[in-house]
N, C-alpha and C. Protein backbone atom coordinates (compact mmCIF):
# COMPACT_ATOMS: atom_id res chain seq x y z
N UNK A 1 146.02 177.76 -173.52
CA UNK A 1 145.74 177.51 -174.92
C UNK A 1 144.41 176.78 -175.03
N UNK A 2 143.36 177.27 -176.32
CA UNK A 2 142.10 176.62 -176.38
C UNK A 2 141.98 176.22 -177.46
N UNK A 3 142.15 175.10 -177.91
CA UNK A 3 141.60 174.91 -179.30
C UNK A 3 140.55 174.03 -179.11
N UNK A 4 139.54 174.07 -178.58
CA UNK A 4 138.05 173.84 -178.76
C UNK A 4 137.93 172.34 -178.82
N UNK A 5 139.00 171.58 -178.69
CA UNK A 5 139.01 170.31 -178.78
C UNK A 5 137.91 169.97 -177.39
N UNK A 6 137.66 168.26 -177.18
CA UNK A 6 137.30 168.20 -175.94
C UNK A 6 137.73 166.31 -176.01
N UNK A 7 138.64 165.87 -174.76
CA UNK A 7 139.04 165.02 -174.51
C UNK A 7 137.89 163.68 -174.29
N UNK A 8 137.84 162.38 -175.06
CA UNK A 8 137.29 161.46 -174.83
C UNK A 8 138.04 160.67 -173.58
N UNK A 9 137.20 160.14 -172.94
CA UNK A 9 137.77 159.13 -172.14
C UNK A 9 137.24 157.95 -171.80
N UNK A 10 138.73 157.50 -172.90
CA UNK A 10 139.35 156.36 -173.52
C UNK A 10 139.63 155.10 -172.40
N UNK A 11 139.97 155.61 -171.39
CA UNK A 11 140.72 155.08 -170.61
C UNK A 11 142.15 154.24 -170.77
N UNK A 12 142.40 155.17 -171.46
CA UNK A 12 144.54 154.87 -172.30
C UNK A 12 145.10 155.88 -171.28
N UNK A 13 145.89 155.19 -170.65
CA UNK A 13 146.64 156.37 -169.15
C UNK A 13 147.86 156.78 -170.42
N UNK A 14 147.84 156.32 -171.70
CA UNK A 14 149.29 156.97 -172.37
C UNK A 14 148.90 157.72 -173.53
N UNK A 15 147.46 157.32 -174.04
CA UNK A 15 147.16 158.27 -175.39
C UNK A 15 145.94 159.37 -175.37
N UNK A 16 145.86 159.78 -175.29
CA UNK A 16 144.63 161.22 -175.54
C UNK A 16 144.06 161.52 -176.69
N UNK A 17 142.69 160.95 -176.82
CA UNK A 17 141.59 161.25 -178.23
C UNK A 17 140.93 162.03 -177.89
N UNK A 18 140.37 162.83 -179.15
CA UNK A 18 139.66 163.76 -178.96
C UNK A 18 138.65 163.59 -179.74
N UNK A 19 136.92 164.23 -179.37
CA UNK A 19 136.02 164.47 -179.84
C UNK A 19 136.57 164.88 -181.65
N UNK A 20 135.83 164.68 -182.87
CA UNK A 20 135.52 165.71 -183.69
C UNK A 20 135.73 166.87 -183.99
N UNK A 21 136.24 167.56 -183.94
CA UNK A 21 136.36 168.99 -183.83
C UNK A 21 136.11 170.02 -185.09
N UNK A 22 134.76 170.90 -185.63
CA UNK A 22 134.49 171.30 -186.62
C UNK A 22 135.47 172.43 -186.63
N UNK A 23 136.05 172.86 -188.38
CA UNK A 23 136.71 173.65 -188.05
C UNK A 23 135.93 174.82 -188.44
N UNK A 24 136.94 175.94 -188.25
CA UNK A 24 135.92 176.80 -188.17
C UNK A 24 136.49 177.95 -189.94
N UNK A 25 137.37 177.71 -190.24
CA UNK A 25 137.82 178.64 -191.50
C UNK A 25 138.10 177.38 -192.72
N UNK A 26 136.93 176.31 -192.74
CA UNK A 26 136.74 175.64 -193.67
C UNK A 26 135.46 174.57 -193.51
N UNK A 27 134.97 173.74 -194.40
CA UNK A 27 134.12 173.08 -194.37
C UNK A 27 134.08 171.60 -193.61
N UNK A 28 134.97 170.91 -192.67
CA UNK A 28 135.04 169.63 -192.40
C UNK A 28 135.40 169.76 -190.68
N UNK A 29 135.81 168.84 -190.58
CA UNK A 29 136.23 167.93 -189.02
C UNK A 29 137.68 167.42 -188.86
N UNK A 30 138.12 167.79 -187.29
CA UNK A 30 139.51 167.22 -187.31
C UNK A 30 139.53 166.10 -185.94
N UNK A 31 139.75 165.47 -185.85
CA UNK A 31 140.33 164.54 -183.99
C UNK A 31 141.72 164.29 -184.26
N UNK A 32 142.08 164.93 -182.96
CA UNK A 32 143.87 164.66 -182.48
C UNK A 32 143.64 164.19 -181.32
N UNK A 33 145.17 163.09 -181.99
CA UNK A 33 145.88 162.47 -180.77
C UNK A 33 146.87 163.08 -180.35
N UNK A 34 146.81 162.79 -178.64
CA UNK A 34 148.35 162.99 -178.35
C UNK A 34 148.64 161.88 -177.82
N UNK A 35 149.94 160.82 -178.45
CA UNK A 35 150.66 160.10 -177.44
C UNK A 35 151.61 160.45 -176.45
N UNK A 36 151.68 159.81 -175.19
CA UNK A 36 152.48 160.11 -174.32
C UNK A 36 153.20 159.34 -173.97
N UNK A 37 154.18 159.68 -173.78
CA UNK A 37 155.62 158.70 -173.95
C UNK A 37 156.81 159.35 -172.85
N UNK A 38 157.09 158.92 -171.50
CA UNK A 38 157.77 160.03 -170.45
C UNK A 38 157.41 161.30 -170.81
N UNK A 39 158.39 162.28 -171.22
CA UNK A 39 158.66 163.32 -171.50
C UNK A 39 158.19 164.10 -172.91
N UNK A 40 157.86 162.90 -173.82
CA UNK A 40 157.49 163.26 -175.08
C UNK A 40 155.96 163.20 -175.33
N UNK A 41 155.51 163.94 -176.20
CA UNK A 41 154.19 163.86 -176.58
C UNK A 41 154.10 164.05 -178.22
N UNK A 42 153.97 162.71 -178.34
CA UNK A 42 153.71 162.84 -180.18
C UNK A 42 152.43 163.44 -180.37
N UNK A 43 152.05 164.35 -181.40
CA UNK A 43 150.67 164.51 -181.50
C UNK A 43 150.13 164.03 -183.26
N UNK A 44 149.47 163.46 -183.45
CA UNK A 44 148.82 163.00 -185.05
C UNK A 44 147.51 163.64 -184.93
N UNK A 45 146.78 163.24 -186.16
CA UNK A 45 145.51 163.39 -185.92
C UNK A 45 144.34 163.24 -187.43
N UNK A 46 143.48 163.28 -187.74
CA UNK A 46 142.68 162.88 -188.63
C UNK A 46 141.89 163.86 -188.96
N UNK A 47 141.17 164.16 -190.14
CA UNK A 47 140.58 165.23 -190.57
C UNK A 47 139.45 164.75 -191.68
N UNK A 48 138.86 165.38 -191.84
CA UNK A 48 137.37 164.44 -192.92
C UNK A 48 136.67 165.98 -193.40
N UNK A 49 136.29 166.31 -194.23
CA UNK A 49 135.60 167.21 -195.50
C UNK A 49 134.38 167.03 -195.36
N UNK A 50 133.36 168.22 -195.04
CA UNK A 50 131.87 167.94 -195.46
C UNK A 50 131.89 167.59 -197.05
N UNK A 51 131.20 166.95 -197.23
CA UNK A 51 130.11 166.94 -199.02
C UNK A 51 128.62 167.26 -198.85
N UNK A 52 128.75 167.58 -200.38
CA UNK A 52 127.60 167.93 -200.62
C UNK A 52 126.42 167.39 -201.09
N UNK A 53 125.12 167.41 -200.26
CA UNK A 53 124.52 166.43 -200.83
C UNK A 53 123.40 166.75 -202.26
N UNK A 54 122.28 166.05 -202.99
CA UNK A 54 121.74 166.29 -203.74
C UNK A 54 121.06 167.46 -204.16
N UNK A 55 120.54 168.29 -202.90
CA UNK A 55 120.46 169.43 -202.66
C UNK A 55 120.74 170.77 -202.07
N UNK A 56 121.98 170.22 -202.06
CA UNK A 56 123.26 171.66 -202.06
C UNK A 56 123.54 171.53 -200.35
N UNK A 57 123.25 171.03 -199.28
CA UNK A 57 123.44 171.04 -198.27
C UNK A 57 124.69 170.32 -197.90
N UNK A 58 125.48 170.71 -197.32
CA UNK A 58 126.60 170.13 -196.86
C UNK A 58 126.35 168.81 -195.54
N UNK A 59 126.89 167.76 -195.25
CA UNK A 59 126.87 166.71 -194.95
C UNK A 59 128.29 165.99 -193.89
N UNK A 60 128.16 166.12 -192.93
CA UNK A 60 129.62 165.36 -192.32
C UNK A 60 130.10 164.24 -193.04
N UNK A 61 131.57 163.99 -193.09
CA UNK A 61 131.66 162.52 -193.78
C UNK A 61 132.66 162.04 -192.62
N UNK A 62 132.02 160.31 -193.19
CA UNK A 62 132.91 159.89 -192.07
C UNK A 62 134.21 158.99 -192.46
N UNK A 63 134.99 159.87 -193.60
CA UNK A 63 135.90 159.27 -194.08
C UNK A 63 136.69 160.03 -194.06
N UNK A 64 137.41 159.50 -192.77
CA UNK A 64 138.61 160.62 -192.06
C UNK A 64 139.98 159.99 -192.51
N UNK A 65 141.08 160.85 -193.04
CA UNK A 65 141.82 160.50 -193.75
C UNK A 65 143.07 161.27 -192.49
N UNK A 66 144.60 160.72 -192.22
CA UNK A 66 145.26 161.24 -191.62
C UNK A 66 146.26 162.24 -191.82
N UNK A 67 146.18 163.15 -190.95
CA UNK A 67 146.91 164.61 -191.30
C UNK A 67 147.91 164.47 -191.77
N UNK A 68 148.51 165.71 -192.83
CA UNK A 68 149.69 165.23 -193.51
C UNK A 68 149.95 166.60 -193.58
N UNK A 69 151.19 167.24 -193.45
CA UNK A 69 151.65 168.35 -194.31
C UNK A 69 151.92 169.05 -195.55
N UNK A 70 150.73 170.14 -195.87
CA UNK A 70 151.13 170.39 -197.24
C UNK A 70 150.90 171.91 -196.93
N UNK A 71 151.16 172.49 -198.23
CA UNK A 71 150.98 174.06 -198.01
C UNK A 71 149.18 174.50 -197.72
N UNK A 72 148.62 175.65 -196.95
CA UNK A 72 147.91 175.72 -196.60
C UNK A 72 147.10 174.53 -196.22
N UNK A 73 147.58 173.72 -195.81
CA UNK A 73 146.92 172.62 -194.38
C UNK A 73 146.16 172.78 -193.50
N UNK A 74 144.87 173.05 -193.84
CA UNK A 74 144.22 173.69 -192.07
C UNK A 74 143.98 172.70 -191.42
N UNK A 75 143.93 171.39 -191.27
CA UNK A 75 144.41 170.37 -189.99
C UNK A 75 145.74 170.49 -190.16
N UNK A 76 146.90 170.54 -190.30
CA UNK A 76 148.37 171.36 -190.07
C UNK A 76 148.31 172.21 -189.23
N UNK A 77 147.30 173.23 -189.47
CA UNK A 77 147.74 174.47 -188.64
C UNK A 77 146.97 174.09 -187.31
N UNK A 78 145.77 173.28 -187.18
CA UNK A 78 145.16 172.98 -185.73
C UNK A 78 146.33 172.14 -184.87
N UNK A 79 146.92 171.14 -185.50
CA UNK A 79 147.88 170.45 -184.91
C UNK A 79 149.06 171.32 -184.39
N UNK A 80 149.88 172.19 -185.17
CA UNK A 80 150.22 172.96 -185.29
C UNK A 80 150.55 174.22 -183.51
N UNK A 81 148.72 174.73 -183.58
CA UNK A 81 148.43 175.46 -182.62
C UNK A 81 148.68 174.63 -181.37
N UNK A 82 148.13 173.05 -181.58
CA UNK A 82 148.13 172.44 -180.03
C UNK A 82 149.42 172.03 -179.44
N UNK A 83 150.27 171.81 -180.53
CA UNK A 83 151.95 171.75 -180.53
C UNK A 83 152.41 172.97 -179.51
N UNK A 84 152.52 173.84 -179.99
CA UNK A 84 152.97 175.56 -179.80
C UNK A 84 152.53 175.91 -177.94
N UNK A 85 150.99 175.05 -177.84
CA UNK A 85 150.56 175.47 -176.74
C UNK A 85 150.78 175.00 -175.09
N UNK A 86 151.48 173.47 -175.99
CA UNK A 86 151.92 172.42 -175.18
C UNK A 86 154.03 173.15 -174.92
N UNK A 87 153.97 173.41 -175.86
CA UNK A 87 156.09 174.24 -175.58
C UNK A 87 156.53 173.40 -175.32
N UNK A 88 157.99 173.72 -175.80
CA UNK A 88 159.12 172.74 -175.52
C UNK A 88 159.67 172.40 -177.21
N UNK A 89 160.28 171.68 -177.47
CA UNK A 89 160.77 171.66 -178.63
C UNK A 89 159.97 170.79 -179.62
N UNK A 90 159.75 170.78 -180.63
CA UNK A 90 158.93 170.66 -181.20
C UNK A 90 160.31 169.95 -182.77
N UNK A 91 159.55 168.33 -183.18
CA UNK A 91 160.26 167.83 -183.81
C UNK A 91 159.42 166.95 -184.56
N UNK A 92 159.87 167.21 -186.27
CA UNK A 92 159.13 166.68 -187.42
C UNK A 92 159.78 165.21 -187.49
N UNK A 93 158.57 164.32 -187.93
CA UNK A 93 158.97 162.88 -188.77
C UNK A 93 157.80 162.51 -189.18
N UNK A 94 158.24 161.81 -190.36
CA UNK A 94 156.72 161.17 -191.31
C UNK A 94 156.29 159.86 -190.62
């Protein structure tokens, strides 16, 4: 499984950050975590929207807000993919 992510190192032997990650079927940026916990791996992660600036050019922002589930979610569906790629059972909580 590739989702284009690329691992910082943090030096956390239990949590895994990731670079930025532009997406690619919208305008902004996502970084996921995975915590690791024995057997379990929670995964979260954060997502931030280009804007636009005075002259129409789009702009990174660095006001990353944390992933949440809603209908058409595309940080949902990146989290989502890295879930699926990792297998095993897979379990929701807010």
């Amino acid at each position: 499984m590739n989702a284009d992510f690329i691992v910082k190192d943090n030096y956390n032997l239990d949590t895994l950050t990731t670079y930025s990650r532009e997406f690619t079927n919208m305008a902004g940026h996502c970084v996921a975590v995975a915590i690791i916990n024995e057997n379990t791996v929670t995964l979260t992660g954060f997502y931030s929207l280009k804007r636009l600036n005075f002259i129409g050019l789009t702009q990174s922002s660095n006001d990353f807000q944390k992933v949440m589930y809603y209908k058409s979610s595309k940080s949902w569906e990146v989290l989502m993919l890295i879930a699926e790629g990792i297998g095993g059972r897979i379990d929701f909580s807010k």
